[in-house]
Protein backbone atom coordinates (compact mmCIF):
# COMPACT_ATOMS: atom_id res chain seq x y z
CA UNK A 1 87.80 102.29 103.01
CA UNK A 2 90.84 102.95 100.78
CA UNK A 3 91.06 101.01 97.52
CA UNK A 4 93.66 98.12 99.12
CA UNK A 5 95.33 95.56 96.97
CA UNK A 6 95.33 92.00 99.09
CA UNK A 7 96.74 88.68 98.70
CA UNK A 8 95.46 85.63 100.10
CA UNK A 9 97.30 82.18 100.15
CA UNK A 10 95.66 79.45 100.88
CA UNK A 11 95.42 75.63 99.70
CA UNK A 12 91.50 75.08 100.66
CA UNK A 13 89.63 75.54 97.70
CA UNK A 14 86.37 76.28 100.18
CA UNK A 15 88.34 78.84 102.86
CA UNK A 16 89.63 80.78 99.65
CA UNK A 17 86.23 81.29 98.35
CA UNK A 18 85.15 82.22 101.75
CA UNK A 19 87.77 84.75 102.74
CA UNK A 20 87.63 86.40 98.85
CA UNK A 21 84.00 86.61 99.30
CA UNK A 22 84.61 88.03 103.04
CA UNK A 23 86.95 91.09 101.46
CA UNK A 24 84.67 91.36 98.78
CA UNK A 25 81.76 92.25 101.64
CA UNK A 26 84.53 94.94 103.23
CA UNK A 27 84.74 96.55 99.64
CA UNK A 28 88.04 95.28 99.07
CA UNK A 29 87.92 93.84 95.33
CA UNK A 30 91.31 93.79 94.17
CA UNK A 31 92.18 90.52 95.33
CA UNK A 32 94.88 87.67 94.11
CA UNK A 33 93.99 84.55 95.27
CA UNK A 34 96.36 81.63 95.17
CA UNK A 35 96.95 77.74 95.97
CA UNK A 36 100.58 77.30 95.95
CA UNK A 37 103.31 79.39 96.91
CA UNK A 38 104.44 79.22 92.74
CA UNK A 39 101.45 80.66 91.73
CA UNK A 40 101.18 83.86 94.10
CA UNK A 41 104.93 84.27 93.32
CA UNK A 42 103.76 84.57 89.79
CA UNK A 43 100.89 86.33 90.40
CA UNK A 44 102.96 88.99 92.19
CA UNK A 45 105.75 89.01 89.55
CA UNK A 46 102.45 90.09 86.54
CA UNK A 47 100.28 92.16 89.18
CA UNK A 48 103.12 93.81 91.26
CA UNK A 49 102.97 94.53 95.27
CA UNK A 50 100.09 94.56 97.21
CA UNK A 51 99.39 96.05 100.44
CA UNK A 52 97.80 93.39 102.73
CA UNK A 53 99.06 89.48 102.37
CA UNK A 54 96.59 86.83 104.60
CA UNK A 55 99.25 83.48 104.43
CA UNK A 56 98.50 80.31 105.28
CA UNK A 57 100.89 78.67 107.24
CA UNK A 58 100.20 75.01 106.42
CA UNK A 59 100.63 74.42 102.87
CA UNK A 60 101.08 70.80 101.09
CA UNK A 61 102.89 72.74 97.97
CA UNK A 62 105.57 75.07 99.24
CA UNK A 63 107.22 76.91 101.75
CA UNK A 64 104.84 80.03 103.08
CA UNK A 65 107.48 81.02 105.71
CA UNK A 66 109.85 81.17 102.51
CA UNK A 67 107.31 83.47 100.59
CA UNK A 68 106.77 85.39 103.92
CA UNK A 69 110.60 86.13 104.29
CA UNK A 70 110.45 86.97 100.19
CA UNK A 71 107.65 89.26 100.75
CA UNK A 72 109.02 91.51 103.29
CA UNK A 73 112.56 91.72 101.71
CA UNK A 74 111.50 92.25 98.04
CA UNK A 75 108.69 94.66 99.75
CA UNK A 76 106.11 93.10 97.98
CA UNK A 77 103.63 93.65 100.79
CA UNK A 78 103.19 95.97 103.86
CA UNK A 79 101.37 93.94 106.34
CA UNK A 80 101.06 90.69 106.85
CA UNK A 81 98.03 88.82 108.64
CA UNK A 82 98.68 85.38 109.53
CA UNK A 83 95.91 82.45 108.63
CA UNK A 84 96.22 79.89 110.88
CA UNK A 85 95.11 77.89 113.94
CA UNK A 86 99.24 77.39 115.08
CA UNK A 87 100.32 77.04 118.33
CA UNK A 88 101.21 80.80 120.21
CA UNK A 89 104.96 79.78 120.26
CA UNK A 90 104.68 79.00 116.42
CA UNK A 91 102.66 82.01 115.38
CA UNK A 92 105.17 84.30 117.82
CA UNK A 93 108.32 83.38 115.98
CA UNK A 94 106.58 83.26 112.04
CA UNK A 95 105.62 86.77 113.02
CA UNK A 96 108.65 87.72 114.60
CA UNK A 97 110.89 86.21 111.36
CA UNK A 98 108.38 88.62 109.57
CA UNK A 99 109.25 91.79 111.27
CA UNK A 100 112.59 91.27 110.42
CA UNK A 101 112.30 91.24 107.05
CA UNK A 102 110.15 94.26 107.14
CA UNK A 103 106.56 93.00 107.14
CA UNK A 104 104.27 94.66 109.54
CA UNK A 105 102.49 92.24 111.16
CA UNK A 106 99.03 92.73 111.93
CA UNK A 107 97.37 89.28 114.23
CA UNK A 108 96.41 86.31 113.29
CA UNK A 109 93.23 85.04 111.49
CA UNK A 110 91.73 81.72 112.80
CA UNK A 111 89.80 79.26 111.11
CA UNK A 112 87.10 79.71 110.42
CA UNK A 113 87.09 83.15 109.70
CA UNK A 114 83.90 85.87 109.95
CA UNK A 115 83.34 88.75 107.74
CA UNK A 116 83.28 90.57 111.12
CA UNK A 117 86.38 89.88 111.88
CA UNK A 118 87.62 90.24 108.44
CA UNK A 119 86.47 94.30 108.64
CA UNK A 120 88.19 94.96 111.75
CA UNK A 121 91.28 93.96 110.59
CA UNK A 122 90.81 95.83 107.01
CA UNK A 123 90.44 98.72 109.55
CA UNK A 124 93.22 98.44 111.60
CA UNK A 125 95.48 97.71 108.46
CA UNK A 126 95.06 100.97 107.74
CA UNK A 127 96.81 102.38 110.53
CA UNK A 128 99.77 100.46 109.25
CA UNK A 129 100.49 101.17 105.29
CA UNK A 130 102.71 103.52 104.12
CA UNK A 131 101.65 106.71 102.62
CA UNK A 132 102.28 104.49 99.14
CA UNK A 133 104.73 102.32 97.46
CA UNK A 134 108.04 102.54 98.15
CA UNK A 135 110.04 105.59 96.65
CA UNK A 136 111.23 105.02 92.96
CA UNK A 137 111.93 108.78 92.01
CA UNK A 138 112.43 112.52 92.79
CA UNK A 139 109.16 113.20 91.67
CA UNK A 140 107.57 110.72 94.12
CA UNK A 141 109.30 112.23 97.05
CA UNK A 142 108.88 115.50 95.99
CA UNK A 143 104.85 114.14 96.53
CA UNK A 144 104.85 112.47 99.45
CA UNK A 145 106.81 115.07 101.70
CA UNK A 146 104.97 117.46 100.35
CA UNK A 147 107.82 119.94 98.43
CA UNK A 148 105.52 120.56 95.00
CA UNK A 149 103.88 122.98 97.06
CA UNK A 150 107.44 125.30 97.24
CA UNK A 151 107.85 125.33 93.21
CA UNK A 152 107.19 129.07 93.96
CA UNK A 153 110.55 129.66 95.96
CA UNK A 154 113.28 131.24 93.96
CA UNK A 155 116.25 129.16 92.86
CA UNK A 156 118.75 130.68 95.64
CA UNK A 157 116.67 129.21 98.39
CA UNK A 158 116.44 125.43 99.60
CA UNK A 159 113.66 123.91 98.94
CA UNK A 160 114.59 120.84 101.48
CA UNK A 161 115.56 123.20 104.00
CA UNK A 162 112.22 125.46 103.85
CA UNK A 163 110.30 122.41 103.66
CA UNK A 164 111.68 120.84 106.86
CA UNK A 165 110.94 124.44 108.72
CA UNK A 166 107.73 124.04 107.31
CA UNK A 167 106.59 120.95 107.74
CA UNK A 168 108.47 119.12 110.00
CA UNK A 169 107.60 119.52 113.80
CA UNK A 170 108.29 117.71 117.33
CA UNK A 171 105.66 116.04 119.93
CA UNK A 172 106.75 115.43 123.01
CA UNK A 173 105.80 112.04 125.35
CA UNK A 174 106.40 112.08 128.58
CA UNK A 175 108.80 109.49 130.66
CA UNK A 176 107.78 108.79 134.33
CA UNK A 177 108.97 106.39 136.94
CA UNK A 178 106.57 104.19 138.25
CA UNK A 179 105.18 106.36 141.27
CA UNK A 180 104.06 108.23 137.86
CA UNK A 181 106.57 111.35 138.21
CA UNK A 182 107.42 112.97 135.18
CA UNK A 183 111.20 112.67 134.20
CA UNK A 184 111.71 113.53 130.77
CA UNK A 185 110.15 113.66 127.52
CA UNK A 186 111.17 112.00 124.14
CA UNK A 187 110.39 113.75 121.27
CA UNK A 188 108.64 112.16 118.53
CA UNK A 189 108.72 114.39 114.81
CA UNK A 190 105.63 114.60 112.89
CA UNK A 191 105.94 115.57 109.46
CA UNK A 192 102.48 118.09 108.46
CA UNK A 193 101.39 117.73 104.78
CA UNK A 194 99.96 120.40 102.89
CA UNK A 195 96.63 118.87 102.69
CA UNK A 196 95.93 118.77 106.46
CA UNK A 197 97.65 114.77 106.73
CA UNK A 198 99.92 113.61 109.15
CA UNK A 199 103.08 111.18 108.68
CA UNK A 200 104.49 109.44 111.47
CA UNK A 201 108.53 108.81 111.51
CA UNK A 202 108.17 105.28 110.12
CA UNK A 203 106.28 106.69 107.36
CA UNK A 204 108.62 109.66 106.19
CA UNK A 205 111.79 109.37 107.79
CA UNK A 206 113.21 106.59 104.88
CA UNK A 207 111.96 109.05 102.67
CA UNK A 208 114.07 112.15 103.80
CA UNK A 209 116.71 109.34 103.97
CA UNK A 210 116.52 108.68 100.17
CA UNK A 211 116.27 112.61 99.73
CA UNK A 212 119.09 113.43 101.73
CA UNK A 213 117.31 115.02 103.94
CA UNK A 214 117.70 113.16 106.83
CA UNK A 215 120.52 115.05 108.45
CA UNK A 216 119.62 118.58 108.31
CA UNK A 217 116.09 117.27 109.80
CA UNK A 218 117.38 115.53 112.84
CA UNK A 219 119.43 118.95 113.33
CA UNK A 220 116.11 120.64 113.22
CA UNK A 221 114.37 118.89 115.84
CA UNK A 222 117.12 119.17 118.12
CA UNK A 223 117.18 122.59 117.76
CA UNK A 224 113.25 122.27 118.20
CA UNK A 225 113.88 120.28 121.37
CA UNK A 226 116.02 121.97 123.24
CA UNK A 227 114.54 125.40 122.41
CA UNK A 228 111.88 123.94 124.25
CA UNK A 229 113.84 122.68 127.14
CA UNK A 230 115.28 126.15 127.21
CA UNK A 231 111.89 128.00 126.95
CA UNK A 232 110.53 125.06 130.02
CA UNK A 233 113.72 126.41 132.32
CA UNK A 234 112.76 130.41 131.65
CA UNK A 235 109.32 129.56 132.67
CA UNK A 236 109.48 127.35 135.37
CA UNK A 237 113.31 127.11 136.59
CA UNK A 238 113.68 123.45 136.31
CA UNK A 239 115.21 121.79 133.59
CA UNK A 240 113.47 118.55 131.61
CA UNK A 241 115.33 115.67 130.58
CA UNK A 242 114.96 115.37 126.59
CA UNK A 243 115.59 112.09 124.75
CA UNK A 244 116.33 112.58 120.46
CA UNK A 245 116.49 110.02 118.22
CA UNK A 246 119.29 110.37 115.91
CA UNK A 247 120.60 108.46 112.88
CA UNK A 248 123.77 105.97 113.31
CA UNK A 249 125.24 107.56 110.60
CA UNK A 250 125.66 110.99 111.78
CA UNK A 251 128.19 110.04 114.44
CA UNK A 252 130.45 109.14 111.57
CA UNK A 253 131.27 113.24 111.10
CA UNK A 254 134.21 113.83 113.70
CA UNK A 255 132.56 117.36 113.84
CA UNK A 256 129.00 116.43 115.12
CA UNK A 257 129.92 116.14 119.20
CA UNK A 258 131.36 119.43 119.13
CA UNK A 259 128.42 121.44 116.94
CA UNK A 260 125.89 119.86 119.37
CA UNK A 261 128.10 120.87 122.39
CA UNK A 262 127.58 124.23 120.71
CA UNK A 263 123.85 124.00 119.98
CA UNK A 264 123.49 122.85 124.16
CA UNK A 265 125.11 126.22 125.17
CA UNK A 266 123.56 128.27 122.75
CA UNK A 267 120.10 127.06 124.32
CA UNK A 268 122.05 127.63 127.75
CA UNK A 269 120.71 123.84 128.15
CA UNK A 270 122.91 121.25 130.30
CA UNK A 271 124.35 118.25 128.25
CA UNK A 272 123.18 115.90 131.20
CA UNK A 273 119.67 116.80 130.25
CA UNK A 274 120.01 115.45 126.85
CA UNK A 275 119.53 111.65 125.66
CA UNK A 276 120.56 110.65 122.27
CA UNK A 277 118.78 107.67 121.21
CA UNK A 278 120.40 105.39 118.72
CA UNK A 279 117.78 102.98 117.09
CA UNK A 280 119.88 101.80 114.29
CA UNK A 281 122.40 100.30 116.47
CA UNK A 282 123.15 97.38 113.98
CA UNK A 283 124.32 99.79 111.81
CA UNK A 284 127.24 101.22 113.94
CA UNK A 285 130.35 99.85 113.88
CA UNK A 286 132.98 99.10 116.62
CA UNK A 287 136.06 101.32 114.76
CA UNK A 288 137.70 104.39 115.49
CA UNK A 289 134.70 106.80 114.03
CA UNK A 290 131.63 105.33 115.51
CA UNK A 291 133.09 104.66 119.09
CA UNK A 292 135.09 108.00 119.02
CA UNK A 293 131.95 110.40 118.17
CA UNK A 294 129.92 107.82 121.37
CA UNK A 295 132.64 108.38 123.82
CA UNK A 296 133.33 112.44 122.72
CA UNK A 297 129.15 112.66 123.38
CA UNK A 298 129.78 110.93 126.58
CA UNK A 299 132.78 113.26 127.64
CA UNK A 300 130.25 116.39 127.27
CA UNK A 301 127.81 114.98 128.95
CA UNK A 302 124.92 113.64 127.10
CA UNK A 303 123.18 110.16 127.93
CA UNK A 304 123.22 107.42 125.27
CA UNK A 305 120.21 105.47 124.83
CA UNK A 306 120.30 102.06 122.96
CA UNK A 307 116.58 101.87 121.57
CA UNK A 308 115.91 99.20 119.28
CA UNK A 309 117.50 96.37 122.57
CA UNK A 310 116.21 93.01 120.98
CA UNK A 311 115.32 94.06 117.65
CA UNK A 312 116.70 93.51 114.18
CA UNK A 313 119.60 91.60 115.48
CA UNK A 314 120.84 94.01 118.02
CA UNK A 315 123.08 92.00 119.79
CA UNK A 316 124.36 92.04 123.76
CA UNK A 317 127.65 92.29 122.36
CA UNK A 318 126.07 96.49 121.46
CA UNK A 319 126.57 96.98 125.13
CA UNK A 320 129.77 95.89 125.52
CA UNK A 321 131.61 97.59 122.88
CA UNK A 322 129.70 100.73 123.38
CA UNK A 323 129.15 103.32 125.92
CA UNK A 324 125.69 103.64 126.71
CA UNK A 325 123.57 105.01 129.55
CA UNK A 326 120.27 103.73 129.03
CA UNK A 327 118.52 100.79 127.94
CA UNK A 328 114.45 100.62 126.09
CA UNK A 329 112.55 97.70 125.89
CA UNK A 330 110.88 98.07 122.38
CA UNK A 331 106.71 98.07 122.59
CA UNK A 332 107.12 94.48 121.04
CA UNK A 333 108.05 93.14 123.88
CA UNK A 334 106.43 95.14 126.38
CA UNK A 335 102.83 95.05 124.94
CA UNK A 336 100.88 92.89 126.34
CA UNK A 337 103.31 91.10 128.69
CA UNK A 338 100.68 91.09 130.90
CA UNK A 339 99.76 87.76 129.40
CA UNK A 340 102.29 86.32 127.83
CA UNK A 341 104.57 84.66 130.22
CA UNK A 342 107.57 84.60 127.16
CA UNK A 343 107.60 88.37 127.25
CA UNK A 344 107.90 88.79 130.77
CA UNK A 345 111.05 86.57 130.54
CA UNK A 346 112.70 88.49 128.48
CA UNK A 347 111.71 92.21 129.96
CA UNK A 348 112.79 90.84 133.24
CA UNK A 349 115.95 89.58 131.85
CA UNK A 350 116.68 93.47 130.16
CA UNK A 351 115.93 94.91 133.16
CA UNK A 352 118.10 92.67 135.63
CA UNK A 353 121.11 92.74 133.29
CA UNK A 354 120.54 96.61 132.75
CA UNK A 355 120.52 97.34 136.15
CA UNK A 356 124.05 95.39 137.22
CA UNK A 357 125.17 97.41 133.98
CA UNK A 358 124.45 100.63 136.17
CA UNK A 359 122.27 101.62 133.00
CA UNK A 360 119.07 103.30 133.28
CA UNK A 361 115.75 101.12 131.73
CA UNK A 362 112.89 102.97 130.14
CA UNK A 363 109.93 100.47 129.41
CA UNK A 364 108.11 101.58 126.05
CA UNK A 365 104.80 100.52 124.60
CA UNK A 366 102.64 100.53 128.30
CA UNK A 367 99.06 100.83 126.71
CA UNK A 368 97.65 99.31 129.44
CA UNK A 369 97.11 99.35 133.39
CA UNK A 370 97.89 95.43 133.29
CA UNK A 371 100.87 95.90 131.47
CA UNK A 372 102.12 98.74 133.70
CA UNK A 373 101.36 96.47 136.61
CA UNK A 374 103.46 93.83 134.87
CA UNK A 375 106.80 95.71 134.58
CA UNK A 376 106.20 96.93 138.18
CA UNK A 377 106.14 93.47 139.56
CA UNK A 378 109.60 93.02 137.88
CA UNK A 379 111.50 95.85 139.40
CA UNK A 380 112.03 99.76 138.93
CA UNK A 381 111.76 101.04 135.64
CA UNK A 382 110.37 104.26 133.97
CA UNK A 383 107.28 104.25 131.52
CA UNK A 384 106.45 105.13 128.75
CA UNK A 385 103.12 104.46 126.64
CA UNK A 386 99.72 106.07 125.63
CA UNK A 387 98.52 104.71 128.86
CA UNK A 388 100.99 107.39 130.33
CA UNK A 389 100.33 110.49 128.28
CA UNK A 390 100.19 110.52 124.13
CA UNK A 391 102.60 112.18 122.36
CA UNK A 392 101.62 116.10 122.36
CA UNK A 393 102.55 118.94 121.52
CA UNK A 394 104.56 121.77 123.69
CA UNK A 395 101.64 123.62 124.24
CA UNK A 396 99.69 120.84 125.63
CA UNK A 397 102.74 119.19 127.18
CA UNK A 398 103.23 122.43 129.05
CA UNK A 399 99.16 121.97 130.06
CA UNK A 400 100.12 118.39 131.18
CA UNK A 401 103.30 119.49 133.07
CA UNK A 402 100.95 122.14 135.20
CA UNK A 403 98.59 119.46 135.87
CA UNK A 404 100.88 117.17 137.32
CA UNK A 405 101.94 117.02 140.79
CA UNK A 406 105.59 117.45 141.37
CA UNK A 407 107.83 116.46 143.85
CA UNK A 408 109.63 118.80 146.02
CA UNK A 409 112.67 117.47 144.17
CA UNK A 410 112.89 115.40 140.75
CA UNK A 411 115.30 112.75 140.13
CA UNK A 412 118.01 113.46 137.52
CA UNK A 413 118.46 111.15 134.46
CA UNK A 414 121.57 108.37 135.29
């Protein structure tokens, strides 16, 4: 296991001993323990971030949910795993307050805990922290994306642009109603180290942000994507739907509806086929630029897709002001509604307001046969979800296309 840096808070003298000695058994040794809320603030201030924070809840001295909040906004941790024996409701809205302000949040840890337990979690941390702290230089994202490796290039060339040719490539999940008939795909970008690793888009996209990188990289996968689409409609005659996520700020360039207009017909791909998926909604604005560039996207034919519904303060109001197509319930929400009567509510509620909207609903996050069963009971909706297909890539989503059994006709996207 990776050398991880842990903080535990917690006012028992006895459980502190316990869980230090519990990490300590999982190999994890760097460890700040503290008592109060003062003293792991303090500890933090002389020992800097660390990866994994374990908070009590219940604390006679202090405010945890205050350090929580302080935690994820001065990123002084990465993932957060609740200690606590708290009522559902409780623990669902600490860890949802946590989210918000950037934490991920891992489960909770009852009372008492095992050293079992403890190691399982350790594990599945893992899957969660960032490739390292968070970007401070050049340097450091020269490292992490990967561009000392192109010192060799000669000053004339882009090194950013090489290195996004390079590294940078699309998978492709499939999108299927519920009678499990393929619809569309979204296409998730994996960025492809030198070293053989793999970073996801939560991992390096806020890093091409800080580079400036993020724009030419977005145009790269949708030229990616629909060369694909294009190569799919040579091969087989149909076209397939293509959902893109792209970043709020790019609609604020009065030229960007009428370069992808001329990216679609340069692929010779339809502008119906193609969903734009906008997952920093909060961050557009109602004036003249943002709801221009929407409407000019509309007016050529491409679907909008709101895709962060319900999360970081993405209000109702979003699909008022704004034209979109298509609605997606998060994974938050729809993993593991099977059994949690709260997140059925509110799926349910999405899906019946989406549909008197006229918008299309793609349910995201279906990892399991339960919760697929779950959003069925509720109404139609399309799917998407490991339990579906993983994210591949073209050549195996062409393999998974050919193995599929197709309808003598297949629905359009709304």
């Amino acid at each position: 296991m990776r050398s991880l840096n842990v903080l535990i808070l917690e006012d028992h003298p006895f459980q502190l001993m316990a869980l230090h000695q519990m990490l300590n058994a999982n190999g994890v040794f760097n460890v700040i323990t503290a008592e109060t809320v003062e003293a792991a603030r303090q500890s933090l201030a002389s020992k800097g971030p660390v990866d994994i924070a374990i908070c009590d809840l219940y604390l006679e001295q202090g405010d945890a949910l205050e350090l929580i909040r302080e935690l994820g906004e001065l990123r002084q941790a990465q993932v957060l795993i609740l200690l606590s024996s708290a009522q559902p409701d409780v623990l669902e809205g600490v860890a949802s307050m946590a989210r918000q302000a950037g934490l991920n949040v891992l489960r909770c840890l009852p009372k008492p805990a095992s050293a079992q337990l403890v190691g399982q979690l350790l594990t599945a941390c893992l899957q969660h922290l960032r490739p390292g702290p968070q970007v401070v230089s050049w340097d450091k994202v020269r490292q992490l994306l990967g561009l000392n490796e192109l010192d060799e290039l000669p000053p004339s060339v882009d090194a950013c642009q090489v290195a996004i040719a390079r590294y940078a490539s699309a998978s492709f999940q499939p999108i299927v109603c519920q009678a499990g008939v393929l619809q569309g795909v979204e296409v998730l970008a994996r960025w492809y180290l030198p070293d053989g690793g793999v970073l996801l888009p939560h991992e390096f996209l806020p890093v091409l942000e800080f580079a400036g990188m993020e724009e030419a990289f977005t145009w790269h996968v949708l030229e990616e994507a629909l060369g694909f689409v294009s190569q799919i409609a040579w091969d087989t005659g149909e076209i397939l739907p293509v959902a893109v996520n792209i970043p709020g700020r790019m609609l604020e360039h009065a030229h960007f509806p009428q370069a992808l207009q001329r990216l679609l017909q340069r692929h010779a791909v339809p502008a119906h086929s193609l969903t734009l998926e906008l997952v920093e909604t909060t961050r557009l604005n109602t004036d003249s630029a943002h709801v221009s560039s929407l409407l000019r996207l509309r007016m050529i034919g491409c679907k909008l897709s709101i895709g962060d519904f319900g999360i970081g303060g993405t209000s109702l109001q979003r699909l008022l002001e704004l034209p979109f197509t298509e609605l997606k319930i998060p994974p938050a929400f729809a993993c593991g509604m099977a059994g949690d009567e709260r997140k059925v509510a509110v799926v349910a509620g999405a899906m019946s307001m989406a549909s008197r909207m006229g918008m299309n609903v793609v349910v995201t996050g279906i990892e399991t046969p339960a919760d697929r069963d779950a959003v069925a009971l509720l109404g139609p909706a399309w799917l998407q979800g490991c339990l579906i297909a993983p994210p591949m890539d073209a050549q195996a989503l062409k393999a998974w296309i050919g193995s599929q059994v197709r309808p003598t006709h297949a629905p359009a996207r709304r």
